[in-house]
PDB file of N, CA and C in Angstrom:
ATOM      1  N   UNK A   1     -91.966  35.298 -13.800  1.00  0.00           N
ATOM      2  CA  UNK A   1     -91.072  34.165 -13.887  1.00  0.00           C
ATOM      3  C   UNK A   1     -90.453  34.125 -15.282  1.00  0.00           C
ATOM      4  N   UNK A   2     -89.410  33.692 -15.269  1.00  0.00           N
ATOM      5  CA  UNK A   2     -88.781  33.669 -16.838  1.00  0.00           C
ATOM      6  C   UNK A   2     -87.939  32.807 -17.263  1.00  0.00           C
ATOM      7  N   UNK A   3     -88.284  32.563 -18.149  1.00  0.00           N
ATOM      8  CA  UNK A   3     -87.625  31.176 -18.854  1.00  0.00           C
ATOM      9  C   UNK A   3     -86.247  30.923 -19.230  1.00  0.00           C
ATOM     10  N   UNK A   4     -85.682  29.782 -19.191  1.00  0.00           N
ATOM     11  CA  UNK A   4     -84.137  30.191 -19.929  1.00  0.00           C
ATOM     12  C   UNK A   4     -84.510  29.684 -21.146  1.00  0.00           C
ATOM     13  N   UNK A   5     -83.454  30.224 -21.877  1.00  0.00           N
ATOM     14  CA  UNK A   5     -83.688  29.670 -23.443  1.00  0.00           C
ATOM     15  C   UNK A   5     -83.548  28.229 -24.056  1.00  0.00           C
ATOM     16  N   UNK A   6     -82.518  27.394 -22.938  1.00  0.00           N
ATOM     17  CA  UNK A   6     -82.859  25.828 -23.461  1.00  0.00           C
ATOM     18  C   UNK A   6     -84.201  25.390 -22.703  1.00  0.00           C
ATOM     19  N   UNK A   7     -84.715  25.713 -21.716  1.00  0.00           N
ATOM     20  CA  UNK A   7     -86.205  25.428 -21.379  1.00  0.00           C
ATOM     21  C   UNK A   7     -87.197  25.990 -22.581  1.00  0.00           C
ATOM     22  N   UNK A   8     -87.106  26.976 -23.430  1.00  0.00           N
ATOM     23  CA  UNK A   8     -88.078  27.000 -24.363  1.00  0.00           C
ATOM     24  C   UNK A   8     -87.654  26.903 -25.708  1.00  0.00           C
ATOM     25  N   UNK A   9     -86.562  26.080 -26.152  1.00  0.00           N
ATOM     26  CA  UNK A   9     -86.133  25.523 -27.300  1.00  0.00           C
ATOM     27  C   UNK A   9     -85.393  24.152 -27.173  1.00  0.00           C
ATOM     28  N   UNK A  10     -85.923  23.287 -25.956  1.00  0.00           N
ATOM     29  CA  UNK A  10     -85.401  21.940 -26.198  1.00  0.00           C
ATOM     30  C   UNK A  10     -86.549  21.484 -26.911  1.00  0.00           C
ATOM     31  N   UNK A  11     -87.912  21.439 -25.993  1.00  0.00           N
ATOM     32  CA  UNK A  11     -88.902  20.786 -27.098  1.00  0.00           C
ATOM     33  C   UNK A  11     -89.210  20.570 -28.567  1.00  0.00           C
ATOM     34  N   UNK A  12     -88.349  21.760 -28.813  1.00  0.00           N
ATOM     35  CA  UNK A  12     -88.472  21.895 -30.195  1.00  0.00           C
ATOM     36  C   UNK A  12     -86.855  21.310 -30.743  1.00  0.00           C
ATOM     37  N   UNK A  13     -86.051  21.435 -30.631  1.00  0.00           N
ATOM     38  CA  UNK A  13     -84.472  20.769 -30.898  1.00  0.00           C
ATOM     39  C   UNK A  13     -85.038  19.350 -30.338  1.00  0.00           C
ATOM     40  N   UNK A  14     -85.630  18.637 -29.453  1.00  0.00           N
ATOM     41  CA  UNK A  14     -85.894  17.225 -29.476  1.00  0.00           C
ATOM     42  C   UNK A  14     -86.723  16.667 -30.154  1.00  0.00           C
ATOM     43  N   UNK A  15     -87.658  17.716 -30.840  1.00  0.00           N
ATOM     44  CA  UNK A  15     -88.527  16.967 -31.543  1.00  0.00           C
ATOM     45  C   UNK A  15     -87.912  16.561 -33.033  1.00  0.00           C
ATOM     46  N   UNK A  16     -87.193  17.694 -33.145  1.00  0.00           N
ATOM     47  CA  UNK A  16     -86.434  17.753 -34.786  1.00  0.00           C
ATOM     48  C   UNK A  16     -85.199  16.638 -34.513  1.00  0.00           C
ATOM     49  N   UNK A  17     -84.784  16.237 -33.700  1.00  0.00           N
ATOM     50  CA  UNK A  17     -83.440  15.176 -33.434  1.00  0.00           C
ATOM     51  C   UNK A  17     -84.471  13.816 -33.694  1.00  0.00           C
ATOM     52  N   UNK A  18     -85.026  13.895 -32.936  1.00  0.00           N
ATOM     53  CA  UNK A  18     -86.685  12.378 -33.260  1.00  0.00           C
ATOM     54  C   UNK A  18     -86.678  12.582 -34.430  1.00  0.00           C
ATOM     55  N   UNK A  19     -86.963  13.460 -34.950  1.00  0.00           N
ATOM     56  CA  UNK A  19     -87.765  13.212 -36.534  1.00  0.00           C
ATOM     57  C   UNK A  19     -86.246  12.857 -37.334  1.00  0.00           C
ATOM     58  N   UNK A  20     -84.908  13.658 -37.133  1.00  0.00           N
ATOM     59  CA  UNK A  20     -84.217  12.981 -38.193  1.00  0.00           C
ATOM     60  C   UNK A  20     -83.652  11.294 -37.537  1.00  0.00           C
ATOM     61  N   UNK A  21     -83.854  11.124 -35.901  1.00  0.00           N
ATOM     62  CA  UNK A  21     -83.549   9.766 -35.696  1.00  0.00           C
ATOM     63  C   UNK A  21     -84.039   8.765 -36.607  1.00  0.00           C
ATOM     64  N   UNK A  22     -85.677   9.121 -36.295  1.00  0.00           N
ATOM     65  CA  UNK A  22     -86.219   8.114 -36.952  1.00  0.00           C
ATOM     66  C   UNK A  22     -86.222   8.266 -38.659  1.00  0.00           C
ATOM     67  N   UNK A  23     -86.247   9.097 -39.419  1.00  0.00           N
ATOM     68  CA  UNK A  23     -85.700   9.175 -40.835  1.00  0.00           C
ATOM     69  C   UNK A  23     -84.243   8.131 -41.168  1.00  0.00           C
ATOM     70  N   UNK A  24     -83.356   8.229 -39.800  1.00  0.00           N
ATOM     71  CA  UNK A  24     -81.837   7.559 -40.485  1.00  0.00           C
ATOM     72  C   UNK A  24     -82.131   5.990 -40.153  1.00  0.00           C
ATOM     73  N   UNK A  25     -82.859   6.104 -39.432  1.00  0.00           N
ATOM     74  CA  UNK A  25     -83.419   4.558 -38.577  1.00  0.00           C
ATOM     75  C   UNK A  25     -84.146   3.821 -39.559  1.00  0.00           C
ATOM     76  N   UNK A  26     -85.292   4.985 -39.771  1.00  0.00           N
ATOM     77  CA  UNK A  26     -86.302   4.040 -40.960  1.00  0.00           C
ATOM     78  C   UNK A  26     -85.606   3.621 -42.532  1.00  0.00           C
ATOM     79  N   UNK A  27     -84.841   4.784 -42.996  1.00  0.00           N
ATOM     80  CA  UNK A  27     -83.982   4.458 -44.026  1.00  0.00           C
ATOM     81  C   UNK A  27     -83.071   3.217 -43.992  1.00  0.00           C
ATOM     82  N   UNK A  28     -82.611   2.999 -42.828  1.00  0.00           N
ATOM     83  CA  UNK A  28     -81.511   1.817 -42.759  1.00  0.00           C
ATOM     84  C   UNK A  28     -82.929   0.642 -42.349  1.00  0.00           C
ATOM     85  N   UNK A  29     -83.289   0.471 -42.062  1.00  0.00           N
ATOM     86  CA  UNK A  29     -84.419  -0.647 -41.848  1.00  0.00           C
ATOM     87  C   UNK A  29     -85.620  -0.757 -43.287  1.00  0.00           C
ATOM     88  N   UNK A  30     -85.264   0.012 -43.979  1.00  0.00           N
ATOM     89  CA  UNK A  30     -85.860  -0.122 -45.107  1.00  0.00           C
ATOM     90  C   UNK A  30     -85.015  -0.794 -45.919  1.00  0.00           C
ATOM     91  N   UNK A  31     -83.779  -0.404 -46.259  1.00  0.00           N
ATOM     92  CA  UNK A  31     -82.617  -0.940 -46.721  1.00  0.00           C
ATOM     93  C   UNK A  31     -82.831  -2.691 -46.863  1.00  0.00           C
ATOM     94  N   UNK A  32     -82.446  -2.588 -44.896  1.00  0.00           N
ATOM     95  CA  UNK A  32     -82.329  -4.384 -44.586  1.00  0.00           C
ATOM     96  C   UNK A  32     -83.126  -5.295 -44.534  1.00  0.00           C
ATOM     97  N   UNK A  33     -84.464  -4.167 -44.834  1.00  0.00           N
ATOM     98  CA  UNK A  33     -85.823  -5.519 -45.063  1.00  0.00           C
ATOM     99  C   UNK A  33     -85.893  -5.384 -46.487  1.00  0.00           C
ATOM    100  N   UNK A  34     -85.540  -4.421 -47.254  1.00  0.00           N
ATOM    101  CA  UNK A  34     -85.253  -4.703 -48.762  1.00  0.00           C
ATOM    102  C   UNK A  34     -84.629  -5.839 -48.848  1.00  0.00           C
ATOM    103  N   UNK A  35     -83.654  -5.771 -48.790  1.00  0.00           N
ATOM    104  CA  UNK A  35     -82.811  -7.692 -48.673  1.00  0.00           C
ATOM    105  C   UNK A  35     -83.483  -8.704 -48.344  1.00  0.00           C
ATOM    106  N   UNK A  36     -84.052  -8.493 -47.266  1.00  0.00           N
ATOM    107  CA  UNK A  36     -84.448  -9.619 -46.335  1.00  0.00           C
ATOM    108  C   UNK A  36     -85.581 -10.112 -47.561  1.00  0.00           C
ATOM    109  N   UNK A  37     -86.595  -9.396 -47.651  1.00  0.00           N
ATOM    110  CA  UNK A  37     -87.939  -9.850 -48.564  1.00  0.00           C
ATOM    111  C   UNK A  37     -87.448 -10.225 -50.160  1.00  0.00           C
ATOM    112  N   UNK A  38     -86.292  -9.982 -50.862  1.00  0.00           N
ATOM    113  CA  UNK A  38     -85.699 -10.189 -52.020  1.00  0.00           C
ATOM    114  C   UNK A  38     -85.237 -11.548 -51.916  1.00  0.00           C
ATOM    115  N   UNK A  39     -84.519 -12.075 -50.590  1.00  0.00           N
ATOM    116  CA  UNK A  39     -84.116 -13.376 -49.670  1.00  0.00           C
ATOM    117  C   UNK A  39     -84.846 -14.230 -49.611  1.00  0.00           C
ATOM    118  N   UNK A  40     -86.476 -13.401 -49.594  1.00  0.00           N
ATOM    119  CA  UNK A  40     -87.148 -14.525 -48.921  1.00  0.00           C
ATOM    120  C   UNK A  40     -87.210 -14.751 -47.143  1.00  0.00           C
ATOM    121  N   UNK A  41     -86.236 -13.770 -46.885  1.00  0.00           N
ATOM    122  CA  UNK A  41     -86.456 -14.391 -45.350  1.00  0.00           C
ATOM    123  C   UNK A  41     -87.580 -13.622 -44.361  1.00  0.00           C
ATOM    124  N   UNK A  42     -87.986 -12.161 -45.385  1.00  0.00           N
ATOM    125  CA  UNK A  42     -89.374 -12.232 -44.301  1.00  0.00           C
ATOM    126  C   UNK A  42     -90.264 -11.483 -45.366  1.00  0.00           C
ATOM    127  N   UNK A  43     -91.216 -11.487 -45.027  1.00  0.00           N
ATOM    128  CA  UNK A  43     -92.871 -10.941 -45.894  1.00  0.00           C
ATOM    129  C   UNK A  43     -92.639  -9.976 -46.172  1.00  0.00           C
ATOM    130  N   UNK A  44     -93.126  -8.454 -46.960  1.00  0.00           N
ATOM    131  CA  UNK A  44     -93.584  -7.417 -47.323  1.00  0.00           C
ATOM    132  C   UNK A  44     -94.065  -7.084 -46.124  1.00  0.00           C
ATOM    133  N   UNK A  45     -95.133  -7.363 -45.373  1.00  0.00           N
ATOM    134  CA  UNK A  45     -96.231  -7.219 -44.494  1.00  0.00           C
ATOM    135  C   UNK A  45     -94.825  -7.190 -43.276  1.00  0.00           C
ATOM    136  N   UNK A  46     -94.229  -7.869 -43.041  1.00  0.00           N
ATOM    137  CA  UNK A  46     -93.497  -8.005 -41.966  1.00  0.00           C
ATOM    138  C   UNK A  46     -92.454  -6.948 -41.868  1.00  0.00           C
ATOM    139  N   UNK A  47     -91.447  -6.366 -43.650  1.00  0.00           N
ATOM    140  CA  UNK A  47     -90.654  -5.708 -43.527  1.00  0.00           C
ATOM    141  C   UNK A  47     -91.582  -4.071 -43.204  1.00  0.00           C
ATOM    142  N   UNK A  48     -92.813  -3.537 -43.521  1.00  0.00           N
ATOM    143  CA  UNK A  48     -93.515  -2.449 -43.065  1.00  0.00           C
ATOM    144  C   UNK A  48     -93.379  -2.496 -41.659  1.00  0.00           C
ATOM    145  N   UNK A  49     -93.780  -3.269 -40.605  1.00  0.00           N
ATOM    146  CA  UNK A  49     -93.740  -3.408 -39.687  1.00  0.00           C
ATOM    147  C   UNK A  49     -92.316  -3.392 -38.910  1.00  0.00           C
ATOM    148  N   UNK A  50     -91.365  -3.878 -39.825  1.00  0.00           N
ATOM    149  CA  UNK A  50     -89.988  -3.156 -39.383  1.00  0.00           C
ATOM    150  C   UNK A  50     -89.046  -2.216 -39.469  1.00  0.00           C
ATOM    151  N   UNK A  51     -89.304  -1.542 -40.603  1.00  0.00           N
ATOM    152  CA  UNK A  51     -89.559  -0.148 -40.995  1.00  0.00           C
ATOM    153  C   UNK A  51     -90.085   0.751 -39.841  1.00  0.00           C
ATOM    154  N   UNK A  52     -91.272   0.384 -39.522  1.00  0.00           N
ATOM    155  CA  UNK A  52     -92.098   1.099 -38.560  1.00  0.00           C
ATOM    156  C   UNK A  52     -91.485   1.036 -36.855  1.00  0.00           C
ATOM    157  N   UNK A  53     -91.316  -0.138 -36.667  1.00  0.00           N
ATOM    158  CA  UNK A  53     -90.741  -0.113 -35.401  1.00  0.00           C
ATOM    159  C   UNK A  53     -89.049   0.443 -35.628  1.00  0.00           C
ATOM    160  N   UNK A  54     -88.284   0.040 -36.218  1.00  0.00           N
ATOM    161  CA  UNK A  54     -86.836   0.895 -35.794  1.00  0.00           C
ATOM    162  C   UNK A  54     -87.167   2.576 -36.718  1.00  0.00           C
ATOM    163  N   UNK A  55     -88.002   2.944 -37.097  1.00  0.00           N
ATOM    164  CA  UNK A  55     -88.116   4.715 -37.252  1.00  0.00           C
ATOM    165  C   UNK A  55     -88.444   4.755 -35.460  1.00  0.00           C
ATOM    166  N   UNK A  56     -89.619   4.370 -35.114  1.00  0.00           N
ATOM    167  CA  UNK A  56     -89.962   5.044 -33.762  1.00  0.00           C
ATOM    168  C   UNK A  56     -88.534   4.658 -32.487  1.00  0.00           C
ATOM    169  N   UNK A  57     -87.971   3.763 -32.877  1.00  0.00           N
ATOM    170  CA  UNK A  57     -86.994   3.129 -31.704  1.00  0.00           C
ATOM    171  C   UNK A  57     -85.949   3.896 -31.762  1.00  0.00           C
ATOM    172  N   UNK A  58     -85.366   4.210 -33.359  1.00  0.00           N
ATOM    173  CA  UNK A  58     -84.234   5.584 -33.413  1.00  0.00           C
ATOM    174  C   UNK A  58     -84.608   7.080 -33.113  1.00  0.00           C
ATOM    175  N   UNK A  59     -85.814   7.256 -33.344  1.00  0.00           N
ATOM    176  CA  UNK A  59     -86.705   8.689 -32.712  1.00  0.00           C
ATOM    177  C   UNK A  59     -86.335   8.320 -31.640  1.00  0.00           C
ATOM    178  N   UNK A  60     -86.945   7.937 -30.622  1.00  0.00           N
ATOM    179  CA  UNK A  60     -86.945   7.647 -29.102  1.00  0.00           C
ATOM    180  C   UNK A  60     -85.899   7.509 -28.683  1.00  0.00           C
ATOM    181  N   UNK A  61     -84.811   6.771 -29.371  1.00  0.00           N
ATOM    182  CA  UNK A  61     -83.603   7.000 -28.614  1.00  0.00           C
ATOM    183  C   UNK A  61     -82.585   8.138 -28.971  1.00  0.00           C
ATOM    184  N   UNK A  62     -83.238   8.692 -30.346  1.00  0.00           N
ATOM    185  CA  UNK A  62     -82.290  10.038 -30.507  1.00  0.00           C
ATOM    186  C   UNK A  62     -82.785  11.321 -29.413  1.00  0.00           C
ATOM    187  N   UNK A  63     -84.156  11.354 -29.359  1.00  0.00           N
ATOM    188  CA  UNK A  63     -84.543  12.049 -27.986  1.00  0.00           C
ATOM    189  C   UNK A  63     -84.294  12.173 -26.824  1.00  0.00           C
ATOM    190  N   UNK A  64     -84.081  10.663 -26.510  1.00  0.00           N
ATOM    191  CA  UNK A  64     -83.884  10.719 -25.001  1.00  0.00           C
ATOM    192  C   UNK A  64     -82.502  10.794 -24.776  1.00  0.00           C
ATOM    193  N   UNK A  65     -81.438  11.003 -25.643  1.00  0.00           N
ATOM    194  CA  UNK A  65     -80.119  11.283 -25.773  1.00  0.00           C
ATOM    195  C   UNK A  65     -80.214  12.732 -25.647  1.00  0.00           C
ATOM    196  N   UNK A  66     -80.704  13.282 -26.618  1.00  0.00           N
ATOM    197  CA  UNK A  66     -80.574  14.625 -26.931  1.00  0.00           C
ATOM    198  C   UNK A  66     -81.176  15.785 -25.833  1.00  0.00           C
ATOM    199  N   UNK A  67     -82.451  14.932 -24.889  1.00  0.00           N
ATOM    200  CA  UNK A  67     -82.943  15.680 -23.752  1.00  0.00           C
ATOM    201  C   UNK A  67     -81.668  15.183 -22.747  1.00  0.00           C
ATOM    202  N   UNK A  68     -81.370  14.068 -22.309  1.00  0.00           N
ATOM    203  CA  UNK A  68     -80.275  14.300 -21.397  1.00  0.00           C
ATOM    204  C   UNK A  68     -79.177  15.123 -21.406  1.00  0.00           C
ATOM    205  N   UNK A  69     -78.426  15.269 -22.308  1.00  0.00           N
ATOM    206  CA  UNK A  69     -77.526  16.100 -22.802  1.00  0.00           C
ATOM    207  C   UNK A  69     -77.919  17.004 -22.520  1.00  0.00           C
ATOM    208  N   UNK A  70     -79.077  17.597 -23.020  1.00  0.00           N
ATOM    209  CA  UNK A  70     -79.843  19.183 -22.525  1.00  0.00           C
ATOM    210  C   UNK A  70     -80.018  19.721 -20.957  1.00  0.00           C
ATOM    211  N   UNK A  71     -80.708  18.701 -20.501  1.00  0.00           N
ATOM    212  CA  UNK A  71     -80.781  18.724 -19.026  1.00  0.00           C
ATOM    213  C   UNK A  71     -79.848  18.785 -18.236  1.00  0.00           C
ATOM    214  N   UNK A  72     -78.344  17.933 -18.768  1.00  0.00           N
ATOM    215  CA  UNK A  72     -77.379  17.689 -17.922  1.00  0.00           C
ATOM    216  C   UNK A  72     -76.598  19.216 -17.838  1.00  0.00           C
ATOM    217  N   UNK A  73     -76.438  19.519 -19.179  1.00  0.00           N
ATOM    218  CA  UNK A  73     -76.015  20.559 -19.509  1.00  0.00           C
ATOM    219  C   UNK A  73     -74.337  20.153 -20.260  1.00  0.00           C
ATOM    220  N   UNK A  74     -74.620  18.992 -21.000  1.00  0.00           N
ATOM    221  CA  UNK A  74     -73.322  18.777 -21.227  1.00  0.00           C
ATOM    222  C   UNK A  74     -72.971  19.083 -22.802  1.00  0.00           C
ATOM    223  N   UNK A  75     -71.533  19.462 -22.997  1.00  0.00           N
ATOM    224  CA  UNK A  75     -71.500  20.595 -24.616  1.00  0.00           C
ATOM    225  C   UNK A  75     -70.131  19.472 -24.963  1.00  0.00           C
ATOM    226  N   UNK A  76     -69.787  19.767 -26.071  1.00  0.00           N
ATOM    227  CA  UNK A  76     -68.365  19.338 -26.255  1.00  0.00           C
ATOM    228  C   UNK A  76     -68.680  17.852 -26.441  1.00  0.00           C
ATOM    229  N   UNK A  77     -67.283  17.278 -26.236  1.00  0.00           N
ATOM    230  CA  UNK A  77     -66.496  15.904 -25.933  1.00  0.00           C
ATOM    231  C   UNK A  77     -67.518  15.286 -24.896  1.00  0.00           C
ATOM    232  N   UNK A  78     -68.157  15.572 -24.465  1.00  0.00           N
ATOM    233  CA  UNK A  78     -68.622  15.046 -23.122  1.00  0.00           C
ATOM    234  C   UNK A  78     -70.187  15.362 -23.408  1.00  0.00           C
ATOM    235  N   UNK A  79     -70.242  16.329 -24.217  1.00  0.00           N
ATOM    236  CA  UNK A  79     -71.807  16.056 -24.749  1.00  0.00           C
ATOM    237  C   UNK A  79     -71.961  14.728 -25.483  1.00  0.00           C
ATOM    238  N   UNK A  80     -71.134  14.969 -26.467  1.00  0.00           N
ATOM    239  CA  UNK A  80     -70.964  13.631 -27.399  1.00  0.00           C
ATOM    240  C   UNK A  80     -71.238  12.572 -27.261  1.00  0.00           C
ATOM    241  N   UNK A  81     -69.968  12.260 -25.751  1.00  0.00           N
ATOM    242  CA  UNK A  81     -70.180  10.790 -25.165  1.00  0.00           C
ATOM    243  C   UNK A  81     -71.703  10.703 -24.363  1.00  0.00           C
ATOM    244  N   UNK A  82     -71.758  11.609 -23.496  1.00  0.00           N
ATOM    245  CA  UNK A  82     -73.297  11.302 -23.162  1.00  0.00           C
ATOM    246  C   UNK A  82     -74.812  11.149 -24.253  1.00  0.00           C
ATOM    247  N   UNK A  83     -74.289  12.066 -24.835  1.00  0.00           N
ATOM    248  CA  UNK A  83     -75.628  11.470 -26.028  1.00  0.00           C
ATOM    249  C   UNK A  83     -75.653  10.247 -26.412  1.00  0.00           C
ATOM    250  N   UNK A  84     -74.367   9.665 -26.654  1.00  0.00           N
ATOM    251  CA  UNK A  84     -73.989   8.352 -27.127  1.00  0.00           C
ATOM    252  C   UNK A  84     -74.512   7.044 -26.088  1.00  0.00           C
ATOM    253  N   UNK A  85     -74.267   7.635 -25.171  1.00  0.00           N
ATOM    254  CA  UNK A  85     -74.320   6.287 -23.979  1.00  0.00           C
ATOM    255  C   UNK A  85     -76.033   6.517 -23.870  1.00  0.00           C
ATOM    256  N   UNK A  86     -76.592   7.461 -23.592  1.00  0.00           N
ATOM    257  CA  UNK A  86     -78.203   7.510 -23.199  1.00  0.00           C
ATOM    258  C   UNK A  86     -78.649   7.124 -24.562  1.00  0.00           C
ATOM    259  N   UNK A  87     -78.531   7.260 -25.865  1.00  0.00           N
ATOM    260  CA  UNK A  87     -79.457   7.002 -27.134  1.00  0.00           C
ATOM    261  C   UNK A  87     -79.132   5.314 -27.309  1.00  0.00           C
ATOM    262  N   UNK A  88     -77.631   4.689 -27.159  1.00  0.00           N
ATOM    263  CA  UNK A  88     -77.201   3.919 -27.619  1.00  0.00           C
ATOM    264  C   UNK A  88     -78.511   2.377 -25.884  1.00  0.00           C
ATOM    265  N   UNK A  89     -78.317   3.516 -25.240  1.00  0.00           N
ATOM    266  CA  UNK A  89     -78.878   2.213 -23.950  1.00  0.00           C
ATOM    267  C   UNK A  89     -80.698   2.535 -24.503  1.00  0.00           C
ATOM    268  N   UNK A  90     -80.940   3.730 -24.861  1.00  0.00           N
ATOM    269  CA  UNK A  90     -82.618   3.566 -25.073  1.00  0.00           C
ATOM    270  C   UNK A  90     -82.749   2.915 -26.198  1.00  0.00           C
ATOM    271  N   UNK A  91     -81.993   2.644 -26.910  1.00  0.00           N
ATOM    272  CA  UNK A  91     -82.090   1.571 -28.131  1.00  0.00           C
ATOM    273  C   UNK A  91     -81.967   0.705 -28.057  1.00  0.00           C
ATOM    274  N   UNK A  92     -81.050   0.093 -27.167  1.00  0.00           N
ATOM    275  CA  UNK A  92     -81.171  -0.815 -26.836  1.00  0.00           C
ATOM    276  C   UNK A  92     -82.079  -2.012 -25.742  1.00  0.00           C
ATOM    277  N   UNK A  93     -82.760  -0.500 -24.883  1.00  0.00           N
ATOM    278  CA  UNK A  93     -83.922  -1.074 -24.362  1.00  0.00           C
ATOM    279  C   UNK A  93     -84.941  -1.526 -25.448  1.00  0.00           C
ATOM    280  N   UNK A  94     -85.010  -0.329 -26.205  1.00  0.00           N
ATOM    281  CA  UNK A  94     -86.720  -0.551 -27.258  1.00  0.00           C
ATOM    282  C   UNK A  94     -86.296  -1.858 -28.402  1.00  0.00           C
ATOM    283  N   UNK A  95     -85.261  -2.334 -28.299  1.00  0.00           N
ATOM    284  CA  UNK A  95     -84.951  -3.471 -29.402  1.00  0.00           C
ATOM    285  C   UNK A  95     -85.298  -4.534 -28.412  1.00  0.00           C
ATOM    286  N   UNK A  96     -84.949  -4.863 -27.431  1.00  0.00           N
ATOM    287  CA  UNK A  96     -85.412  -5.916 -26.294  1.00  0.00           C
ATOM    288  C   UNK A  96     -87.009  -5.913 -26.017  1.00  0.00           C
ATOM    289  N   UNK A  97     -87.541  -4.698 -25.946  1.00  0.00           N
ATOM    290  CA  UNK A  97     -88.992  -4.744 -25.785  1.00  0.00           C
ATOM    291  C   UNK A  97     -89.900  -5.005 -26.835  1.00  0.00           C
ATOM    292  N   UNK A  98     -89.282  -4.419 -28.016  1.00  0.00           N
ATOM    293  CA  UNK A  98     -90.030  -4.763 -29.262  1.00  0.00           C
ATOM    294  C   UNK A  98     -89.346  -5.158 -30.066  1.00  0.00           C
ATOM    295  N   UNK A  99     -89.022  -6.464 -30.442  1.00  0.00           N
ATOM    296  CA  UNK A  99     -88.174  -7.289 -31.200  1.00  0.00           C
ATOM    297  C   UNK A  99     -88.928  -6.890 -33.218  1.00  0.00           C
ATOM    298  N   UNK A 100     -88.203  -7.273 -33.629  1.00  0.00           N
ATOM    299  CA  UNK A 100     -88.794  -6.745 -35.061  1.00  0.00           C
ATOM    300  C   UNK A 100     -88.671  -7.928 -35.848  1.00  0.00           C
ATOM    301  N   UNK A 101     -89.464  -8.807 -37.041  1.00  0.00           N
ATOM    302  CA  UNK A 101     -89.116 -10.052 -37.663  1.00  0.00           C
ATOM    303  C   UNK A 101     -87.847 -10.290 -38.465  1.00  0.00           C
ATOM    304  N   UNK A 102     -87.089  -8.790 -38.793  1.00  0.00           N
ATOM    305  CA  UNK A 102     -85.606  -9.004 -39.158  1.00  0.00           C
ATOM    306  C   UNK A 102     -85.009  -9.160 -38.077  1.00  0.00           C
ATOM    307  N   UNK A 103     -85.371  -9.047 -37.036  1.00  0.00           N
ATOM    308  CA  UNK A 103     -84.504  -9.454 -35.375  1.00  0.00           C
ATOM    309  C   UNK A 103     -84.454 -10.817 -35.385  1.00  0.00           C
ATOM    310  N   UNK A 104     -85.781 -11.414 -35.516  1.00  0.00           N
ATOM    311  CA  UNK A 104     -86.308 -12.809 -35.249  1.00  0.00           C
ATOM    312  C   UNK A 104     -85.585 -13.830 -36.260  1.00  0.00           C
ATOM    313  N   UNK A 105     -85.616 -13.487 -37.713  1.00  0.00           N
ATOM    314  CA  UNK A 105     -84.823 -14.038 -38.758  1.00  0.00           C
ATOM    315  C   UNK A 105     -83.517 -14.596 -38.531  1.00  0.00           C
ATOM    316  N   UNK A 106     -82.541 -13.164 -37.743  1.00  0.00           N
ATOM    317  CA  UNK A 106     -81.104 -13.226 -38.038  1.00  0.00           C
ATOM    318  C   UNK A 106     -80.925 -14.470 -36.852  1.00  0.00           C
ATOM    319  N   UNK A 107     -81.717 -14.586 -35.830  1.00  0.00           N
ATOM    320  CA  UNK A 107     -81.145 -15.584 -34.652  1.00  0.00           C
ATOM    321  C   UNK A 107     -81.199 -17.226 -35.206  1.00  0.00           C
ATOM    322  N   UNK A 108     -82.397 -17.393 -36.141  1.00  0.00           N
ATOM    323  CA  UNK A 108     -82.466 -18.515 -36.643  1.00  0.00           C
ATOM    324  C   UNK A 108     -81.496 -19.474 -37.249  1.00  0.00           C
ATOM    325  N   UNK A 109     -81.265 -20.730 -37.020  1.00  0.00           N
ATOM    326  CA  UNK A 109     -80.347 -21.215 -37.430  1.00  0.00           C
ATOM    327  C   UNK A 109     -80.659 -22.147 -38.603  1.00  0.00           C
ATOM    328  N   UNK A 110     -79.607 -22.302 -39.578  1.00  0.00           N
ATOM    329  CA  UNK A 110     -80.167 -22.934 -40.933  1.00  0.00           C
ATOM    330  C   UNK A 110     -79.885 -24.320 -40.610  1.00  0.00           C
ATOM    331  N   UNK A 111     -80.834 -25.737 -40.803  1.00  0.00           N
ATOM    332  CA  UNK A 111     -80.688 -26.465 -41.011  1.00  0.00           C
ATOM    333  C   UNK A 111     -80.489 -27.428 -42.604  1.00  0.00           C
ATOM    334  N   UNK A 112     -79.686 -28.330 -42.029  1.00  0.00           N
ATOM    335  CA  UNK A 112     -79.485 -29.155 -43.275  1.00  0.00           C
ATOM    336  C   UNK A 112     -80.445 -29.648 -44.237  1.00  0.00           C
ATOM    337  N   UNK A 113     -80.836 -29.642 -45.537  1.00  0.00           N
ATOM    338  CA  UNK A 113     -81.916 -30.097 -46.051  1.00  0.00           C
ATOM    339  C   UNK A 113     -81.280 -31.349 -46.845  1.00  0.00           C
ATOM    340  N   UNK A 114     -81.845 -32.536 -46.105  1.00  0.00           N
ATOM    341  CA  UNK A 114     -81.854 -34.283 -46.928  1.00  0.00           C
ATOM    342  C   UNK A 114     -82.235 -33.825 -48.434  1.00  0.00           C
ATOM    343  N   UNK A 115     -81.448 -34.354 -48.798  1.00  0.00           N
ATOM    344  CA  UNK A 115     -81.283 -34.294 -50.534  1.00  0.00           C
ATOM    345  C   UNK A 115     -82.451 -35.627 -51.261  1.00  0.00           C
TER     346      UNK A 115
END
């Protein structure tokens, strides 16, 4: 039996797309809980924890982009858009399932403080 060559080099091209997802993910969520904890609007303890969840949520959705595309067999213009639509909807699942305390922050609304 014999293999084709994207059957024995996706695992490895998806694992390396995960690892830089979550690198551009964790970098930008490091960024915005930098602010956030300088703000005041959430803990140290809380911005690790959001750090941590959008690295794994941009991994996971740079993967499951990058295996569809593979599977589908789509190259080009049309790879593009499909990577886009499958990473952009698994991100948007894993942000609904696991909300993060810079998620929780931004919905809050500021009230007036009596002088």
């Amino acid at each position: 039996m014999t293999t084709t060559t994207t059957a024995r080099i996706l695992p490895v091209v998806t694992a390396s797309a995960a690892a830089t997802g979550a690198l551009v993910g964790g970098t930008v969520a490091a960024v915005r809980s930098t602010i956030a904890v300088n703000e005041g609007r959430i803990s140290s303890t809380e911005a690790v924890k959001t750090v941590a969840k959008e690295s794994a949520g941009t991994g996971l959705a740079t993967a499951a982009g990058v295996t569809a595309t593979a599977v589908l067999g789509l190259g080009g213009l049309t790879g593009l858009l499909g990577f886009t639509v499958v990473a952009t909807g698994a991100k948007m699942l894993w942000d609904k399932a696991v909300p993060t305390p810079l998620d929780e922050t931004k919905n809050k609304k500021l009230t007036e403080v009596a002088s």
